[in-house]
Protein backbone atom coordinates (compact mmCIF):
# COMPACT_ATOMS: atom_id res chain seq x y z
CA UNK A 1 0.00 0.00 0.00
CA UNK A 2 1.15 3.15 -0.66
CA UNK A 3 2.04 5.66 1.76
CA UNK A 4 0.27 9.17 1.90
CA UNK A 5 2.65 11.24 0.80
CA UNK A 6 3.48 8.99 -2.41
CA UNK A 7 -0.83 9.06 -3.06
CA UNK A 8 -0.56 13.19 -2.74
CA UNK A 9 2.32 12.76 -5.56
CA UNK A 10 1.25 10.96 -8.11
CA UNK A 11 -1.89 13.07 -7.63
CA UNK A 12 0.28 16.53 -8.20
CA UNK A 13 1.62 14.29 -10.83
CA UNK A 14 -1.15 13.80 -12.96
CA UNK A 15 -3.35 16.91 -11.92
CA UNK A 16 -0.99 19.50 -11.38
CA UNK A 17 -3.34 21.31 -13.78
CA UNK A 18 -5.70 21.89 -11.22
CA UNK A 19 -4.39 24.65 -9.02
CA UNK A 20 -2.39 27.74 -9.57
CA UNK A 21 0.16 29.66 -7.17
CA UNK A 22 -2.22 32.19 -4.34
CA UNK A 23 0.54 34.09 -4.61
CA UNK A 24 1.21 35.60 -7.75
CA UNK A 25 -1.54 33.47 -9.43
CA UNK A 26 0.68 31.72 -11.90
CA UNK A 27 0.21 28.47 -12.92
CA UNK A 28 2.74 25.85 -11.23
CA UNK A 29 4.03 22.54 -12.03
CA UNK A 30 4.29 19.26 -10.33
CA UNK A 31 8.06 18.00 -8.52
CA UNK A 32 9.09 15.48 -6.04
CA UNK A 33 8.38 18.01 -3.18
CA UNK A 34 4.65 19.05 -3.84
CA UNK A 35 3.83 22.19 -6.67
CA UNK A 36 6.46 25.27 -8.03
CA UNK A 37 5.52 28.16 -9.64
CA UNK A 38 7.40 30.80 -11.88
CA UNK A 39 8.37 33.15 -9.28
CA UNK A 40 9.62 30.06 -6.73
CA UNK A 41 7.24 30.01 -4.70
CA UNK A 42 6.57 26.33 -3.18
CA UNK A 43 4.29 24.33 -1.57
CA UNK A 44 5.36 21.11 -0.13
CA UNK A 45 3.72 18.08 0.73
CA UNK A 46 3.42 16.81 4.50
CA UNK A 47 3.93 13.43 5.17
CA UNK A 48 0.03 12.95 5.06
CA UNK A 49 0.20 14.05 1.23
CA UNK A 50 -1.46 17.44 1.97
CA UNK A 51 -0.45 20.74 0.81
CA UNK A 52 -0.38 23.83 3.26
CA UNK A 53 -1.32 27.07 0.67
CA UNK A 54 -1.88 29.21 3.23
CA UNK A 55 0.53 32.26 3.88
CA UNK A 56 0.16 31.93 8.09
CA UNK A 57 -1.09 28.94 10.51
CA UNK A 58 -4.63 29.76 11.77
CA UNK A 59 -5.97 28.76 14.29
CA UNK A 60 -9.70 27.90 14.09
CA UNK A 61 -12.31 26.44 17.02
CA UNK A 62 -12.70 23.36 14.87
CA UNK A 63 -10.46 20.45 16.21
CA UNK A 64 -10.61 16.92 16.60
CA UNK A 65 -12.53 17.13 19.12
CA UNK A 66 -15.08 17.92 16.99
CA UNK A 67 -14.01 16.49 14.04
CA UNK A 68 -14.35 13.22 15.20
CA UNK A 69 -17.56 12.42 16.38
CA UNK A 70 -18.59 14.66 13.55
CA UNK A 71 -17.20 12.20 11.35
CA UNK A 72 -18.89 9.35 13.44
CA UNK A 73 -22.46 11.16 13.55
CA UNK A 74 -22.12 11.26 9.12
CA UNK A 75 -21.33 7.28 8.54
CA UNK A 76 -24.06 6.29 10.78
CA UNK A 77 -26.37 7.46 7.92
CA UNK A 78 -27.41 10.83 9.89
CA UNK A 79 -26.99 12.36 6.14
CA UNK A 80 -28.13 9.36 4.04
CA UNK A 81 -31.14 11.26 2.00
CA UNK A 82 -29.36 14.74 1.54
CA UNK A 83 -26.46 12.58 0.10
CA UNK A 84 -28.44 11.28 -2.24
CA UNK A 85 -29.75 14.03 -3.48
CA UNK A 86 -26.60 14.96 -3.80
CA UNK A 87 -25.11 12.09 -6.12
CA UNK A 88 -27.97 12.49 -8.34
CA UNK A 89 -26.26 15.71 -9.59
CA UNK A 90 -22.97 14.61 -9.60
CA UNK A 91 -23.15 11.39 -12.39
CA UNK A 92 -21.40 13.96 -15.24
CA UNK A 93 -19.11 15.29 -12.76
CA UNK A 94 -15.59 14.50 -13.26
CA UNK A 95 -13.47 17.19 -11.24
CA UNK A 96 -14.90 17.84 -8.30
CA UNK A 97 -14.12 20.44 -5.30
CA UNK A 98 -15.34 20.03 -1.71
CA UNK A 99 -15.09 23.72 -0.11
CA UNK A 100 -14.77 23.60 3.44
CA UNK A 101 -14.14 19.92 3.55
CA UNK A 102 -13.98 19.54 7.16
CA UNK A 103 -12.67 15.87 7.95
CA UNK A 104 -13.65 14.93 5.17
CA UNK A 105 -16.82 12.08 5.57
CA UNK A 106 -19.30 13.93 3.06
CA UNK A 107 -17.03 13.70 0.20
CA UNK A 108 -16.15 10.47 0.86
CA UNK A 109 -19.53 9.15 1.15
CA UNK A 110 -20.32 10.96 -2.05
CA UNK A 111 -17.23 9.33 -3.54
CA UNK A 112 -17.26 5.92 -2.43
CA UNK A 113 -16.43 3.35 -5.21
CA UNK A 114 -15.93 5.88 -8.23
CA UNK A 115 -13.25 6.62 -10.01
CA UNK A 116 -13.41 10.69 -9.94
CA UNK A 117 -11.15 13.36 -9.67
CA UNK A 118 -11.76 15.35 -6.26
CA UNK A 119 -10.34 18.23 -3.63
CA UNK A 120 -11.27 18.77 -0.81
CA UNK A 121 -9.79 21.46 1.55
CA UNK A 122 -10.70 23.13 4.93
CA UNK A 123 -8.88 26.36 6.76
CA UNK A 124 -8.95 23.85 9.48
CA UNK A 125 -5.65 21.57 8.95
CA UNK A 126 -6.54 18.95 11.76
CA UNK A 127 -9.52 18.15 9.67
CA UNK A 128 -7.87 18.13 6.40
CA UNK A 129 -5.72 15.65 7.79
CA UNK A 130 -8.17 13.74 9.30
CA UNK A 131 -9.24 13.43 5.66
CA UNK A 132 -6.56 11.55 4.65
CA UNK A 133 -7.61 8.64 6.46
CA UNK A 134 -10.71 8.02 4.15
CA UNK A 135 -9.96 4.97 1.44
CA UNK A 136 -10.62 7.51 -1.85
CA UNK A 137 -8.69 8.81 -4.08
CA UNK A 138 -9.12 12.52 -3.66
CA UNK A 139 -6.72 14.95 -2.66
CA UNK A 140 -6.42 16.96 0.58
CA UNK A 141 -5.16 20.66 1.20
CA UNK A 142 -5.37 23.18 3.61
CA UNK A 143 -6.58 26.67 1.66
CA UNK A 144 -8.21 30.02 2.16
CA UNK A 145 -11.62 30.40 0.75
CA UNK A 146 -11.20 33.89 -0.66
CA UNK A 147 -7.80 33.23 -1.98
CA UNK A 148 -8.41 29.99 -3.82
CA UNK A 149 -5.63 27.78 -4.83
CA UNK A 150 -6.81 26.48 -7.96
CA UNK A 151 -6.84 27.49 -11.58
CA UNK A 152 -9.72 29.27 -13.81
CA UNK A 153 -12.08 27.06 -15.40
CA UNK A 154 -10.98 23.52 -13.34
CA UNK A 155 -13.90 22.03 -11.44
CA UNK A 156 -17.08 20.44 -13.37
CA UNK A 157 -18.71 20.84 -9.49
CA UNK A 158 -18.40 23.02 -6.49
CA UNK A 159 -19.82 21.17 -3.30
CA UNK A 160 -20.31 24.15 -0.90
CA UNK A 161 -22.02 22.00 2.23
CA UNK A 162 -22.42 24.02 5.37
CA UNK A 163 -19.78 26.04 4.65
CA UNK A 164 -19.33 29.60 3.65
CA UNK A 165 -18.83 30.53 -0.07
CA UNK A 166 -16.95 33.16 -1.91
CA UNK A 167 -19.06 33.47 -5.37
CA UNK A 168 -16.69 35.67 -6.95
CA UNK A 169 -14.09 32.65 -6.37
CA UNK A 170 -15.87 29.82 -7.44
CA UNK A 171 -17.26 31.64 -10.79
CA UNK A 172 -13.33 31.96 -11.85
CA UNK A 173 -12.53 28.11 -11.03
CA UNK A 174 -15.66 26.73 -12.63
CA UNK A 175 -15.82 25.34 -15.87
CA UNK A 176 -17.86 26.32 -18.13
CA UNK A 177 -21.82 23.98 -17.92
CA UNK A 178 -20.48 23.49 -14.12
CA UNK A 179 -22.43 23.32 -10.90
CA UNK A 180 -22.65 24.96 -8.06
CA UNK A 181 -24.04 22.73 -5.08
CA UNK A 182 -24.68 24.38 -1.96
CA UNK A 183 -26.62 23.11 1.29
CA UNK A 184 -27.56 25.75 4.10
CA UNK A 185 -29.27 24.73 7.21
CA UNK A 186 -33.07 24.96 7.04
CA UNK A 187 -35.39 26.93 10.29
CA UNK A 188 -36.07 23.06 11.81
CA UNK A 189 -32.71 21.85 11.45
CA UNK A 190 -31.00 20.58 15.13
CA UNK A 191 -34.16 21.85 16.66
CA UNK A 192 -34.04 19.51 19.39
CA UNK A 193 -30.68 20.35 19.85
CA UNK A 194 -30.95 24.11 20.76
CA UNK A 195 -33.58 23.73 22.71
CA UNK A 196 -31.80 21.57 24.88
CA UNK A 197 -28.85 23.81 25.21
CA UNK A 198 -31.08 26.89 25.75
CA UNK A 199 -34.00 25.53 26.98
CA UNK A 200 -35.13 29.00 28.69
CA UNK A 201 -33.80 31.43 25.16
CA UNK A 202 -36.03 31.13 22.42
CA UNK A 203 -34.11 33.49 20.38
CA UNK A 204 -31.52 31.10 19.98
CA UNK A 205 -34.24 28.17 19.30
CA UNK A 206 -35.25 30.11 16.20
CA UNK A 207 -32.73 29.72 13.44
CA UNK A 208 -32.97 31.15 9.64
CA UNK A 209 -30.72 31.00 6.56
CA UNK A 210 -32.67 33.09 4.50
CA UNK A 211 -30.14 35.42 3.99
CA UNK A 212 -27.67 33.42 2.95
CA UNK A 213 -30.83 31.46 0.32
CA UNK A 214 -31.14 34.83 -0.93
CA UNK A 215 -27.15 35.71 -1.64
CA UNK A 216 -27.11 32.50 -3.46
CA UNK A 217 -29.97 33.50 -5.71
CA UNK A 218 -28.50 36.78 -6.34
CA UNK A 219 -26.04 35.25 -7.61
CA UNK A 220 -27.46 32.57 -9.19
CA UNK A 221 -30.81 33.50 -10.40
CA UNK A 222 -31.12 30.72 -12.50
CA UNK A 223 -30.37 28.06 -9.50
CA UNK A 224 -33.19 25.41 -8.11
CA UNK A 225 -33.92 25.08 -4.48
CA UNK A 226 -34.98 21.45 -2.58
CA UNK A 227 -35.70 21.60 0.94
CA UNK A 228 -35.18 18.27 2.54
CA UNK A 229 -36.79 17.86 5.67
CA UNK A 230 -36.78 14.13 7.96
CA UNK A 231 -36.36 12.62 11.87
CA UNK A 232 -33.24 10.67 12.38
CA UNK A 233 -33.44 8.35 14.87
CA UNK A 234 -29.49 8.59 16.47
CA UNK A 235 -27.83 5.51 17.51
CA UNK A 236 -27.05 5.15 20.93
CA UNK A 237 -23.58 4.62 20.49
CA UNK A 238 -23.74 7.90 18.81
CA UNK A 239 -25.63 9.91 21.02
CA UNK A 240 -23.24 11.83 22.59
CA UNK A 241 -21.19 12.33 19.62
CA UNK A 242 -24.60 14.48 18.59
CA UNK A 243 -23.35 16.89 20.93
CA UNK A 244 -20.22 16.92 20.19
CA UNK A 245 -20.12 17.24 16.62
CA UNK A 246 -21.90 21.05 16.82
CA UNK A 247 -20.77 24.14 18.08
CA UNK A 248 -24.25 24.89 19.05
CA UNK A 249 -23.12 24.00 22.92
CA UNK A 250 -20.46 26.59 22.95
CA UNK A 251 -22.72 29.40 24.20
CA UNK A 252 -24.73 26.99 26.38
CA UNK A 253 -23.42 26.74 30.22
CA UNK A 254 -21.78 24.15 31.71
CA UNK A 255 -24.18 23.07 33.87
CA UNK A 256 -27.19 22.56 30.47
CA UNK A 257 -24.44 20.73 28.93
CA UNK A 258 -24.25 18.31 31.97
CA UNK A 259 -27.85 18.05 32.01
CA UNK A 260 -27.67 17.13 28.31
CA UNK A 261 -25.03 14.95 28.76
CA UNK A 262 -26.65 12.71 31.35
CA UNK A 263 -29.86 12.72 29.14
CA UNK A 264 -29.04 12.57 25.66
CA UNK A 265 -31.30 12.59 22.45
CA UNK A 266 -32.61 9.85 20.91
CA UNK A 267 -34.18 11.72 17.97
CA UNK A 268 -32.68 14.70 15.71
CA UNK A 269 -34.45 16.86 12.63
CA UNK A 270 -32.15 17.48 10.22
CA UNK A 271 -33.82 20.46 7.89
CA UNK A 272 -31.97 21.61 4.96
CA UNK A 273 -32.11 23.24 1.77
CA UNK A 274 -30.32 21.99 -0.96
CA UNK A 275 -29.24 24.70 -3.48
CA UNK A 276 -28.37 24.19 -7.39
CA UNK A 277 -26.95 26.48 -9.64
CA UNK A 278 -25.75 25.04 -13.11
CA UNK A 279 -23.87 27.17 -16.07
CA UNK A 280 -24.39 27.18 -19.49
């Protein structure tokens, strides 16, 4: 089997194509260290065949800690019909970019037994390497969403789940009859959840994404929207990875999170709308 690093070269290898230099925006070229450009500036592969793009570490409130159970909480199935709704859009894709990857479990769900070519990159690096651990092919990096490292025109699909977009960014790295894919939490979604944490706020038990719905249309006046609404019933194993896997219990005190703890959920909505825009 090969190790990580030798899977994130013969990647550069044979899609080197695929990103271009945040620096000076030149287009680089595959060696045995990672990706040159023009003006020498390089990015070199980690020994989890990952590439660091970034100009400065940053430090970000997602860690394994959440990364993990987060991870656990998608391959129970918690997911299962908004991933397939998904795939169905995805069967002419070919190059494929997952924006805010995370640790990487959506994509490779998504991916699982097909031969495409995918990226997937967070700001977070301990979930970009977590990522590596999945048995795909796709590539890993660690990237700044309004400095993207990739060339014009590269990506038949931009998967843009629960994460923030930059629409200026992903019209220049789309390719032309692309996609756009973008899911956004829905009013219902984690209900149970927040109104565990806050029990007594009902400000924070009333969520809405509208704005954000709205920016993408703006954009995108031509895209489709799906709302996708369901109960999962949570394993039990699982349950406290529920809480985990959210940062909806970092405003709640210590002593609702105890309370929570002791008596976890058994049942969680998950209430999203699932957002299309594809290019001519």
């Amino acid at each position: 089997m090969l190790k990580k690093i030798d899977r994130g070269r013969l990647f550069l290898a044979s899609h080197s194509d695929l990103f271009a230099c945040p620096l000076c925006h030149q287009k680089v070229v595959a060696n045995e260290s990672g990706l040159i450009c023009p003006n020498r500036h390089r990015f070199d592969l980690s020994k989890k065949g990952t590439l660091f793009f970034l100009d400065h570490p940053v430090k970000t409130d997602y860690d394994q800690d959440m990364f993990v159970p987060r991870s656990r909480m998608i391959q129970s199935g918690m997911y299962g019909p908004v991933l397939e709704a998904i795939a169905k859009h995805l069967e002419q894709s070919e190059r494929i970019l997952d924006i805010g990857c995370g640790e990487g479990s959506f994509l490779a769900q998504l991916l699982a037994g097909q031969e495409k070519t995918a990226i997937g990159f967070d700001i977070a690096k301990e979930g970009v390497y977590l990522a590596t651990n999945h048995a795909i092919s796709a590539f890993w990096c660690v990237a700044d969403l309004t400095n993207l490292p990739f060339a014009e025109g590269s990506f038949d699909t931009i998967l843009n789940l629960f994460s923030p977009s930059n629409y200026q960014e992903f019209e220049r790295i789309i390719k032309p009859g692309g996609q756009v894919i973008k899911v956004v939490p829905a009013a219902g979604y984690l209900k149970e959840l927040r109104k565990a944490f806050y029990p007594e706020d009902t400000a924070k038990q009333i969520y809405s994404n509208e704005r954000v719905v709205e920016k993408f249309f703006e954009n995108y006046p031509q895209g489709s929207r799906e709302r996708i609404s369901y109960s999962f019933a949570i394993p039990e194993a699982r349950r406290l990875d529920l809480l985990a896997m959210s940062p909806l219990e970092w405003g709640a005190s210590q002593e609702q999170i105890a309370k929570v703890r002791e008596n976890p959920l058994h049942e969680i909505t998950v209430d999203i709308e699932l957002l299309v825009a594809k290019f001519s």
